[in-house]
Protein backbone atom coordinates (compact mmCIF):
# COMPACT_ATOMS: atom_id res chain seq x y z
CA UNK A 1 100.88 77.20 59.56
CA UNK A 2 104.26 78.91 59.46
CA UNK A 3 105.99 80.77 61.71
CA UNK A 4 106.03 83.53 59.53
CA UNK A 5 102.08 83.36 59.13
CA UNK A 6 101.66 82.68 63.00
CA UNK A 7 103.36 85.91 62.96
CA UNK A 8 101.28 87.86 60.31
CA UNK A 9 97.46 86.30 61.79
CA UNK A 10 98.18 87.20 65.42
CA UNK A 11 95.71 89.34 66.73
CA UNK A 12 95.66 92.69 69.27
CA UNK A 13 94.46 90.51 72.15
CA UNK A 14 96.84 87.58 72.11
CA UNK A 15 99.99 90.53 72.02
CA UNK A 16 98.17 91.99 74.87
CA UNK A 17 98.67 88.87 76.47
CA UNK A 18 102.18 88.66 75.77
CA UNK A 19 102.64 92.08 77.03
CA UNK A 20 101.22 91.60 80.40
CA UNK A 21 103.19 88.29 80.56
CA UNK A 22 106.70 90.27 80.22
CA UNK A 23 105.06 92.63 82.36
CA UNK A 24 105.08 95.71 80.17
CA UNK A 25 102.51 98.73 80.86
CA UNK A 26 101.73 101.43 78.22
CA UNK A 27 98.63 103.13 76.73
CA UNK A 28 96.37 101.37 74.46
CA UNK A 29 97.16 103.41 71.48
CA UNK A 30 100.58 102.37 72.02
CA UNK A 31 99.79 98.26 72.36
CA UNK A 32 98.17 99.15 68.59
CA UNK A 33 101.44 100.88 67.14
CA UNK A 34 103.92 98.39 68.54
CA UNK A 35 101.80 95.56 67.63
CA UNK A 36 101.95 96.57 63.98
CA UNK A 37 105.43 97.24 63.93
CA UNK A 38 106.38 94.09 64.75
CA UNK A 39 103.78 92.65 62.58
CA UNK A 40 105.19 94.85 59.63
CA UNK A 41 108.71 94.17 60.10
CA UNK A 42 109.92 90.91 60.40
CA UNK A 43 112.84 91.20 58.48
CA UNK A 44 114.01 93.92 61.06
CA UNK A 45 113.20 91.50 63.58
CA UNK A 46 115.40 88.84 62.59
CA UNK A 47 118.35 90.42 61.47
CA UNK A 48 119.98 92.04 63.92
CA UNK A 49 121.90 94.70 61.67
CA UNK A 50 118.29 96.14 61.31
CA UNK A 51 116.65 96.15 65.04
CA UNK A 52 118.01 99.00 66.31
CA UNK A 53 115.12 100.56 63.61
CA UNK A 54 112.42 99.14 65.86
CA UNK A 55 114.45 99.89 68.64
CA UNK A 56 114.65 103.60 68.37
CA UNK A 57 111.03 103.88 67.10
CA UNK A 58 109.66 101.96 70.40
CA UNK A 59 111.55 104.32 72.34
CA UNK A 60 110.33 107.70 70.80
CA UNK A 61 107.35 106.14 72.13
CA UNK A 62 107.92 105.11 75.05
CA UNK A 63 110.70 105.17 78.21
CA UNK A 64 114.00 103.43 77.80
CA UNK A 65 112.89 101.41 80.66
CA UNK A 66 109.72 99.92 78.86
CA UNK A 67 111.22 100.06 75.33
CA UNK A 68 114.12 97.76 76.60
CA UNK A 69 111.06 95.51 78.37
CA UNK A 70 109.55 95.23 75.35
CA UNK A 71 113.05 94.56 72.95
CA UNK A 72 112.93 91.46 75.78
CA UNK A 73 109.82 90.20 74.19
CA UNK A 74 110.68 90.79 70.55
CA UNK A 75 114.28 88.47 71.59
CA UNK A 76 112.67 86.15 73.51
CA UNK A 77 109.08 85.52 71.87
CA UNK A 78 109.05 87.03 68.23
CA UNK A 79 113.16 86.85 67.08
CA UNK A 80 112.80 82.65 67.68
CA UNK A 81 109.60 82.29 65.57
CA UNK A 82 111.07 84.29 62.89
CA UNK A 83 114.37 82.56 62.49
CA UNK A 84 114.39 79.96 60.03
């Protein structure tokens, strides 16, 4: 399996997961619309030109505070799968 498909078969409950393990709170409608965003947009992901797109659509959804918790993840977990 590639990164890229690791990526596009990960489920709700395993990025619940990684959420509680960067300790990041928000509703459940919220886990569903973030999830797919990232899911959706791994191009934006990975080029760095493009994130502040994801960026400023996690935070009309949610405080800076928790938006910039959950940018952490996207660097940290999601941005090093993606990168070829």
């Amino acid at each position: 399996m590639t990164k890229r498909e690791y990526i596009a078969k990960l489920e709700i409950d395993e990025f619940i997961i990684l959420l509680k393990e960067f300790d990041i709170e928000i509703d459940e409608h919220l886990k569903y619309k973030i999830f797919q965003m990232i899911k959706n947009n791994s191009y934006a992901i990975v080029n760095n030109q493009y994130q502040f797109i994801i960026e400023n659509s996690i935070k009309k959804l949610t405080s800076d505070y928790t938006c910039q918790k959950i940018i952490s993840l996207i660097n940290h977990y999601f941005k090093p799968l993606l990168k070829i």
